[in-house]
PDB file of N, CA and C in Angstrom:
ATOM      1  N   UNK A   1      14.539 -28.904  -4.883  1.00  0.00           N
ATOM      2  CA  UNK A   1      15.498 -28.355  -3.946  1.00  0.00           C
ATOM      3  C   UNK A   1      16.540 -27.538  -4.708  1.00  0.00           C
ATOM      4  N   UNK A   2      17.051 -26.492  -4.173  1.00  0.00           N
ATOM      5  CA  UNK A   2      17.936 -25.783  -4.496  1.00  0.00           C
ATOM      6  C   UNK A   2      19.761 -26.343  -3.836  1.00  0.00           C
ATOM      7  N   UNK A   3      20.621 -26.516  -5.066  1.00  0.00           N
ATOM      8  CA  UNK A   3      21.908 -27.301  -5.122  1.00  0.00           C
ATOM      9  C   UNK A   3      22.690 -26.445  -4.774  1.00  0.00           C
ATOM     10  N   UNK A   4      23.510 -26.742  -3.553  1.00  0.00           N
ATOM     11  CA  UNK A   4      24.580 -26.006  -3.016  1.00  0.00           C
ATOM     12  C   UNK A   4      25.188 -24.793  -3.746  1.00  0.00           C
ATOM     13  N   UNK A   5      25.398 -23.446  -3.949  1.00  0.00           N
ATOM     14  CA  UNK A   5      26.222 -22.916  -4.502  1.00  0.00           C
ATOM     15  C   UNK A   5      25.006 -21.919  -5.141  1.00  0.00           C
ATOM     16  N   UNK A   6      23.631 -22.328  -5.586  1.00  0.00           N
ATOM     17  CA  UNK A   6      22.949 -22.036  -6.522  1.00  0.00           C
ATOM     18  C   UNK A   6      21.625 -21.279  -5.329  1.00  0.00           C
ATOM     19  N   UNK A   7      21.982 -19.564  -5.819  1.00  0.00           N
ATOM     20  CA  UNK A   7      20.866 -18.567  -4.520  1.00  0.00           C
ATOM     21  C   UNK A   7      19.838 -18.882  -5.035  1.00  0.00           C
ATOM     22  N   UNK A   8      19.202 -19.085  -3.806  1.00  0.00           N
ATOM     23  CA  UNK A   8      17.646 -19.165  -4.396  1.00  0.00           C
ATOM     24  C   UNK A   8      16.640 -17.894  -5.025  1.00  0.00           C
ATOM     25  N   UNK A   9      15.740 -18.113  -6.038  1.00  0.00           N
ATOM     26  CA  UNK A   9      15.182 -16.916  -6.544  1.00  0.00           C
ATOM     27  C   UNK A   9      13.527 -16.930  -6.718  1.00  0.00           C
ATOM     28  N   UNK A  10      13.466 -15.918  -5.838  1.00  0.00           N
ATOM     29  CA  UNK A  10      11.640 -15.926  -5.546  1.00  0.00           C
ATOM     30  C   UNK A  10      11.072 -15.192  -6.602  1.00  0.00           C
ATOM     31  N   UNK A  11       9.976 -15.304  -6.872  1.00  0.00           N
ATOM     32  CA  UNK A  11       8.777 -15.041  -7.198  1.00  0.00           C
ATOM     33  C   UNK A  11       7.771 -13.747  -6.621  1.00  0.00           C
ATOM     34  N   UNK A  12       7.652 -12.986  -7.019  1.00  0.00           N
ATOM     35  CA  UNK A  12       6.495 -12.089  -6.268  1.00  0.00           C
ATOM     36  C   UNK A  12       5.277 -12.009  -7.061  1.00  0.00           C
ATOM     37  N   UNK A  13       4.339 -12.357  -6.527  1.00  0.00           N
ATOM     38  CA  UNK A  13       3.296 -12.287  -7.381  1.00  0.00           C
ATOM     39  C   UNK A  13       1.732 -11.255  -6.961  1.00  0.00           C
ATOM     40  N   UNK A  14       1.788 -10.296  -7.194  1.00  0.00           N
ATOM     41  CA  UNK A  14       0.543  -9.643  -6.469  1.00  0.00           C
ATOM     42  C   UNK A  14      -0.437  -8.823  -7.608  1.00  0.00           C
ATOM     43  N   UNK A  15      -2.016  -9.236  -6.803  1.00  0.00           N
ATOM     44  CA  UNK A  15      -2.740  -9.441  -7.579  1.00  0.00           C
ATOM     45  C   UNK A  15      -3.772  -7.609  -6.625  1.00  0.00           C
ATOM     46  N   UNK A  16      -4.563  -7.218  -7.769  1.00  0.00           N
ATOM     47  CA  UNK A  16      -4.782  -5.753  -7.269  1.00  0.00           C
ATOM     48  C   UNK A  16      -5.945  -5.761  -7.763  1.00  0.00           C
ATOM     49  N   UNK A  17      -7.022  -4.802  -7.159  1.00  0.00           N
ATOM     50  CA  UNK A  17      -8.241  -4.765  -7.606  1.00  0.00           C
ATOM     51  C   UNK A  17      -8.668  -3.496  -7.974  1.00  0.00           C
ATOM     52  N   UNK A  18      -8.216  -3.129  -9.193  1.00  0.00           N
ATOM     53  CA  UNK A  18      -7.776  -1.517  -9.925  1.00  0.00           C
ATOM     54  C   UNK A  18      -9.732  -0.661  -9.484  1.00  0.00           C
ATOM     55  N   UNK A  19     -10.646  -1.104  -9.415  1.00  0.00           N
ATOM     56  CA  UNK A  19     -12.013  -0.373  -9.479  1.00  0.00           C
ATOM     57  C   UNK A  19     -11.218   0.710 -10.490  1.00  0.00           C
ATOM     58  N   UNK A  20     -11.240   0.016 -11.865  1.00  0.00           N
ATOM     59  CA  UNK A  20     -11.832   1.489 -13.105  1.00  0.00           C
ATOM     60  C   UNK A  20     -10.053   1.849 -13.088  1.00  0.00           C
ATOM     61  N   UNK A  21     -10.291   2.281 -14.639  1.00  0.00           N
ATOM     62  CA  UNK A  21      -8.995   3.126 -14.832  1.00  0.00           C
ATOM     63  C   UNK A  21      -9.296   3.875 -15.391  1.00  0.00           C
ATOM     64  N   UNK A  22     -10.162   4.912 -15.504  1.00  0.00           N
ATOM     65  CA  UNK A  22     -10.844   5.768 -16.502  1.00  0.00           C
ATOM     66  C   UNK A  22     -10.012   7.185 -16.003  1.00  0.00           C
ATOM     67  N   UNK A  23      -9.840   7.267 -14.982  1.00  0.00           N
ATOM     68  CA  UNK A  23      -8.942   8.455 -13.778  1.00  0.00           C
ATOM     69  C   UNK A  23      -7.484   8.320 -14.381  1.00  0.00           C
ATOM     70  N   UNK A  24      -6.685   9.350 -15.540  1.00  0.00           N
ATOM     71  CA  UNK A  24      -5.570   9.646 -15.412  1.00  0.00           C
ATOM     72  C   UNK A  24      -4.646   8.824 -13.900  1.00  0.00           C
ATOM     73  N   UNK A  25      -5.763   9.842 -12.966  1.00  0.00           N
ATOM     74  CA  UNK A  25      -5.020   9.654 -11.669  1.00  0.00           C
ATOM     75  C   UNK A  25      -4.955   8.364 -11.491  1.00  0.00           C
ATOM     76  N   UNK A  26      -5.813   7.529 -11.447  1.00  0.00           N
ATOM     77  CA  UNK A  26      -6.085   5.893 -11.140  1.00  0.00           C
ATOM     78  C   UNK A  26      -4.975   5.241 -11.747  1.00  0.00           C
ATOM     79  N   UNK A  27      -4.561   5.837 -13.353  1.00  0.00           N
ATOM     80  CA  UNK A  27      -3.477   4.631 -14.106  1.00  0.00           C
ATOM     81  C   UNK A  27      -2.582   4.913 -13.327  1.00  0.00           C
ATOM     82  N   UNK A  28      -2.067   6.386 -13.116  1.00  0.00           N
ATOM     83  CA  UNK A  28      -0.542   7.006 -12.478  1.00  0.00           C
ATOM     84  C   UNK A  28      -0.465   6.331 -11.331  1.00  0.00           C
ATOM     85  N   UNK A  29      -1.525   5.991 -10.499  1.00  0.00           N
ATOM     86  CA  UNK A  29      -0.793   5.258  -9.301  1.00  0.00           C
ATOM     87  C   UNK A  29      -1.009   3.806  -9.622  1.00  0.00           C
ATOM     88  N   UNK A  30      -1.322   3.023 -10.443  1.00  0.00           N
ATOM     89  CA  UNK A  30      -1.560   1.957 -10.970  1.00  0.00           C
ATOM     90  C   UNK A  30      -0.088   1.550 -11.424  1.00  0.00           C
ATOM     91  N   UNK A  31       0.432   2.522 -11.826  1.00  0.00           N
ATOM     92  CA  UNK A  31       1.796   2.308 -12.983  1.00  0.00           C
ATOM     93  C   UNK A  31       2.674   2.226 -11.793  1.00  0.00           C
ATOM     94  N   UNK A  32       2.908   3.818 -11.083  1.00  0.00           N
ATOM     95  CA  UNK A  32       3.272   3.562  -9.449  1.00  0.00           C
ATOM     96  C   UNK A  32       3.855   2.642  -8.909  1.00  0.00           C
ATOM     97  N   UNK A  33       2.482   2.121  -8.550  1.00  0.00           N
ATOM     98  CA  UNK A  33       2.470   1.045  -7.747  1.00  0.00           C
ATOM     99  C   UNK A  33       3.021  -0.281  -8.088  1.00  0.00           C
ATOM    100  N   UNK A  34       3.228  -0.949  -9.559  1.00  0.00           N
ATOM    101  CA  UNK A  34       3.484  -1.765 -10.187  1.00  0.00           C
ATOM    102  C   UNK A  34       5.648  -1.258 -10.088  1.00  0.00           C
ATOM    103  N   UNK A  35       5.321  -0.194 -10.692  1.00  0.00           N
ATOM    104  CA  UNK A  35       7.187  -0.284 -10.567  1.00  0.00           C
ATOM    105  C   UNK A  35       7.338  -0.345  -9.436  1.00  0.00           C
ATOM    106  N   UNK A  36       7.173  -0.052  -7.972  1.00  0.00           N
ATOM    107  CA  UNK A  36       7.558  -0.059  -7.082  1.00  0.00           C
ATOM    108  C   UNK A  36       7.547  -1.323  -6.572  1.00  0.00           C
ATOM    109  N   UNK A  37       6.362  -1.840  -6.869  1.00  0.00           N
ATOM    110  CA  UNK A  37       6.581  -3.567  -6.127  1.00  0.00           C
ATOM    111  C   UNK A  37       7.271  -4.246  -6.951  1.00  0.00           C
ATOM    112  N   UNK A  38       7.995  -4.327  -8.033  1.00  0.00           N
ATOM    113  CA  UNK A  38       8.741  -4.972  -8.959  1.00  0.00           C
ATOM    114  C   UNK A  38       8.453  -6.555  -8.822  1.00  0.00           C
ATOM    115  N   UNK A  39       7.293  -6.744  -8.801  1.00  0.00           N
ATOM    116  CA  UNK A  39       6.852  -8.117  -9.615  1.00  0.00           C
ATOM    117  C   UNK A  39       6.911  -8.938 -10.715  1.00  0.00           C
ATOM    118  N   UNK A  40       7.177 -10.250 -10.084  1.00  0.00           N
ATOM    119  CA  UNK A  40       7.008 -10.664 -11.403  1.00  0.00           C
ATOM    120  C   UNK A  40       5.835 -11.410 -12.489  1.00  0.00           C
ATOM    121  N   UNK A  41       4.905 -11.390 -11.201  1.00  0.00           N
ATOM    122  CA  UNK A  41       3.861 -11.459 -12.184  1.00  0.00           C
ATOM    123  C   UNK A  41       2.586 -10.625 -11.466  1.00  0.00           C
ATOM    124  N   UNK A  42       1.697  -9.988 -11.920  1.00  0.00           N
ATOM    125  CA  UNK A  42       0.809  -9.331 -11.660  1.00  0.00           C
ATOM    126  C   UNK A  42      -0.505  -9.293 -12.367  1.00  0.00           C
ATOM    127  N   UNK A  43      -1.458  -9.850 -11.363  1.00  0.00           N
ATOM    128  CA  UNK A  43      -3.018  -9.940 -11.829  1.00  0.00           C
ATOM    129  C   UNK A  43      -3.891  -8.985 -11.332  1.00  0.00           C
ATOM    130  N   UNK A  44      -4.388  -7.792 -12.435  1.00  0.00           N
ATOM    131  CA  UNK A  44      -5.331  -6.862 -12.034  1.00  0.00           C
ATOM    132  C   UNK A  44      -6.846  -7.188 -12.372  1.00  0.00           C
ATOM    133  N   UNK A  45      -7.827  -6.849 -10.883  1.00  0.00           N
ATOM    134  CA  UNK A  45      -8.869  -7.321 -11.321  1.00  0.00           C
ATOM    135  C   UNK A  45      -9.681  -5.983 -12.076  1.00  0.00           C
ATOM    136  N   UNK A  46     -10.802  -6.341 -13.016  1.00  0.00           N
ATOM    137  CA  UNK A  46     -11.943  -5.129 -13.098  1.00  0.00           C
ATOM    138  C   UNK A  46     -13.011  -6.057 -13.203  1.00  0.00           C
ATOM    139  N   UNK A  47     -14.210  -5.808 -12.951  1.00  0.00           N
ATOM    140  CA  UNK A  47     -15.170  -6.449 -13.397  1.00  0.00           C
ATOM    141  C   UNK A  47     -15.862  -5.422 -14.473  1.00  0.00           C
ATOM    142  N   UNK A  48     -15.485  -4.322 -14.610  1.00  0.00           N
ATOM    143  CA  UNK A  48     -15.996  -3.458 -15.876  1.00  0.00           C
ATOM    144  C   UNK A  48     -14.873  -3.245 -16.693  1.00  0.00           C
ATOM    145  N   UNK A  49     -13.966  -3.848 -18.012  1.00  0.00           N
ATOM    146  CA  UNK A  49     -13.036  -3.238 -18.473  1.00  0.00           C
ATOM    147  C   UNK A  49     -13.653  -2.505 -19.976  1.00  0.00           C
ATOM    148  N   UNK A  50     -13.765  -1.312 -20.085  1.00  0.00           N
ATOM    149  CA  UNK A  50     -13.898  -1.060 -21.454  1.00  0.00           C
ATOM    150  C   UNK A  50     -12.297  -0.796 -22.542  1.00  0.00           C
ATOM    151  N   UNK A  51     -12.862   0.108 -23.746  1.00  0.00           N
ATOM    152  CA  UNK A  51     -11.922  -0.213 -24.708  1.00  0.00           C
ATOM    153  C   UNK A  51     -10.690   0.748 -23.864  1.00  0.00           C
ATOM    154  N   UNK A  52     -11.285   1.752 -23.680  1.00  0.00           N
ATOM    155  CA  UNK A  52     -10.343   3.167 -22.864  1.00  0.00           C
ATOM    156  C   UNK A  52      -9.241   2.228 -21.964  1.00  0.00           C
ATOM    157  N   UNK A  53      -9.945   1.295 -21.001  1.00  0.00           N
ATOM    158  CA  UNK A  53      -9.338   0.895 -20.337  1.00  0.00           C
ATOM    159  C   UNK A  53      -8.608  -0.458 -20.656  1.00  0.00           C
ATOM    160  N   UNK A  54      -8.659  -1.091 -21.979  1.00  0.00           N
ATOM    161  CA  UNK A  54      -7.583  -1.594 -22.587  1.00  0.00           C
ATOM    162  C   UNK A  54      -6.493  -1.210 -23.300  1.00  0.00           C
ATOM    163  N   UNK A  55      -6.815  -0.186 -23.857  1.00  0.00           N
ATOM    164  CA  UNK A  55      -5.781   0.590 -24.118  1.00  0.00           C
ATOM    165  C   UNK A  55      -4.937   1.240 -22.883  1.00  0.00           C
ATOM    166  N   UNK A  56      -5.195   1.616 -21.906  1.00  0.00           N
ATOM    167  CA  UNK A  56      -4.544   1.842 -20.354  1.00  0.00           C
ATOM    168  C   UNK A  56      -3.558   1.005 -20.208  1.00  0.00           C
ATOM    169  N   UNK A  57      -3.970  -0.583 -20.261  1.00  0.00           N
ATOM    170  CA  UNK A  57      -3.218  -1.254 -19.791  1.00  0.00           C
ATOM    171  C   UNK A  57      -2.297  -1.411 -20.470  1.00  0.00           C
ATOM    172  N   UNK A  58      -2.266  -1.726 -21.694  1.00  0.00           N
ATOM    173  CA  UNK A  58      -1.382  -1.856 -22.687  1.00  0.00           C
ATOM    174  C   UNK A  58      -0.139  -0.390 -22.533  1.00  0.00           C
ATOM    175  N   UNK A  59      -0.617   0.319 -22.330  1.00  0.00           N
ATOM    176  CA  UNK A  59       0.199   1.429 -22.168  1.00  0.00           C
ATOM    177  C   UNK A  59       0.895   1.520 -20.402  1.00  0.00           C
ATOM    178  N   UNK A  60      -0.114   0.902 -19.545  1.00  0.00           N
ATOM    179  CA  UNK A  60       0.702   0.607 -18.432  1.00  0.00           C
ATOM    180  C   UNK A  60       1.891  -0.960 -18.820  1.00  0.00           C
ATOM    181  N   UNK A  61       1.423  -1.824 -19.077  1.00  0.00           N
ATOM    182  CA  UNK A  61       2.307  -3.064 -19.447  1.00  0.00           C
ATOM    183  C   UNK A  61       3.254  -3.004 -20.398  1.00  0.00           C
ATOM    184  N   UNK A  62       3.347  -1.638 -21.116  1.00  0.00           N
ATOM    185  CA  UNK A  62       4.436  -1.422 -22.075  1.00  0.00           C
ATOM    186  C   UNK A  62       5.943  -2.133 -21.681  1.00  0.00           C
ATOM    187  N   UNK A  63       6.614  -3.109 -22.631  1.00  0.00           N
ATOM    188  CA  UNK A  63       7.797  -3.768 -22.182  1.00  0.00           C
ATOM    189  C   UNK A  63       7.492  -5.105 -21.464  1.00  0.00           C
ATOM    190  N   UNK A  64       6.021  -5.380 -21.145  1.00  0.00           N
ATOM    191  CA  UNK A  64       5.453  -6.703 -20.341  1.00  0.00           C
ATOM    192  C   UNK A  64       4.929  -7.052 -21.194  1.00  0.00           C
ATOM    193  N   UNK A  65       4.398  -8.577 -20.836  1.00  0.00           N
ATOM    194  CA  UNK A  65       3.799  -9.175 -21.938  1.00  0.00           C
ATOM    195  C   UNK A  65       2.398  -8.895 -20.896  1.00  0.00           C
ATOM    196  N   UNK A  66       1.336  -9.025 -21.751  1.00  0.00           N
ATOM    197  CA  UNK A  66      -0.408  -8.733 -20.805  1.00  0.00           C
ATOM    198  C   UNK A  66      -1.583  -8.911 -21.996  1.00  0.00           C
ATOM    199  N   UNK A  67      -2.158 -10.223 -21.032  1.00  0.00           N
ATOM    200  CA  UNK A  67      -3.181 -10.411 -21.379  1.00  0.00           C
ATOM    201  C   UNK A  67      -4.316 -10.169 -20.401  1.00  0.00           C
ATOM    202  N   UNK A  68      -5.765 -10.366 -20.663  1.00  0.00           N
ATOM    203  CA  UNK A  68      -6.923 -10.491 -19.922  1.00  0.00           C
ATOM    204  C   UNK A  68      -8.382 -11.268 -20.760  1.00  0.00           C
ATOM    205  N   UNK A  69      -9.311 -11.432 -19.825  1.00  0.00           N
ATOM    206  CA  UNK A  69     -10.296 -12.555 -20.126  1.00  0.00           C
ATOM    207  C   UNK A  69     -11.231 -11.670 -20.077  1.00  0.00           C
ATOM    208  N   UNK A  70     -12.251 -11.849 -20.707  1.00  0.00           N
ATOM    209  CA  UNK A  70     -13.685 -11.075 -20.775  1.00  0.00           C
ATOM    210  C   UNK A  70     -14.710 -12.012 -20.597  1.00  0.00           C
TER     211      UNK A  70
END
């Protein structure tokens, strides 16, 4: 429970299903979309990630911490 005096502070958590970041265009609204929902935690799916597209992320998550599973 939250103690008299003390605002409560949510969580946003949203999870996205990028299909591919190989598209300039794809990261730009990827990045987009991430500052705009100002989350605090965020799970992107791929079921294909190559190296191109680890390096993407890392360059989208710049200033975040980001991991992923293979």
């Amino acid at each position: 429970s939250v103690g008299a005096g003390h605002p409560r502070k949510w969580m946003k958590i949203v999870t996205w299903n990028v299909k591919g970041l190989g598209l300039p265009s794809r990261r730009r609204r990827l990045r987009q979309g991430l500052s705009r929902l100002k989350a605090s935690v965020v799970a992107l799916q791929e079921t294909k990630l190559g190296q191109t597209d680890k390096i993407s992320l890392k360059m989208i998550a710049r200033g975040h911490n980001a991991w992923w599973a293979e």
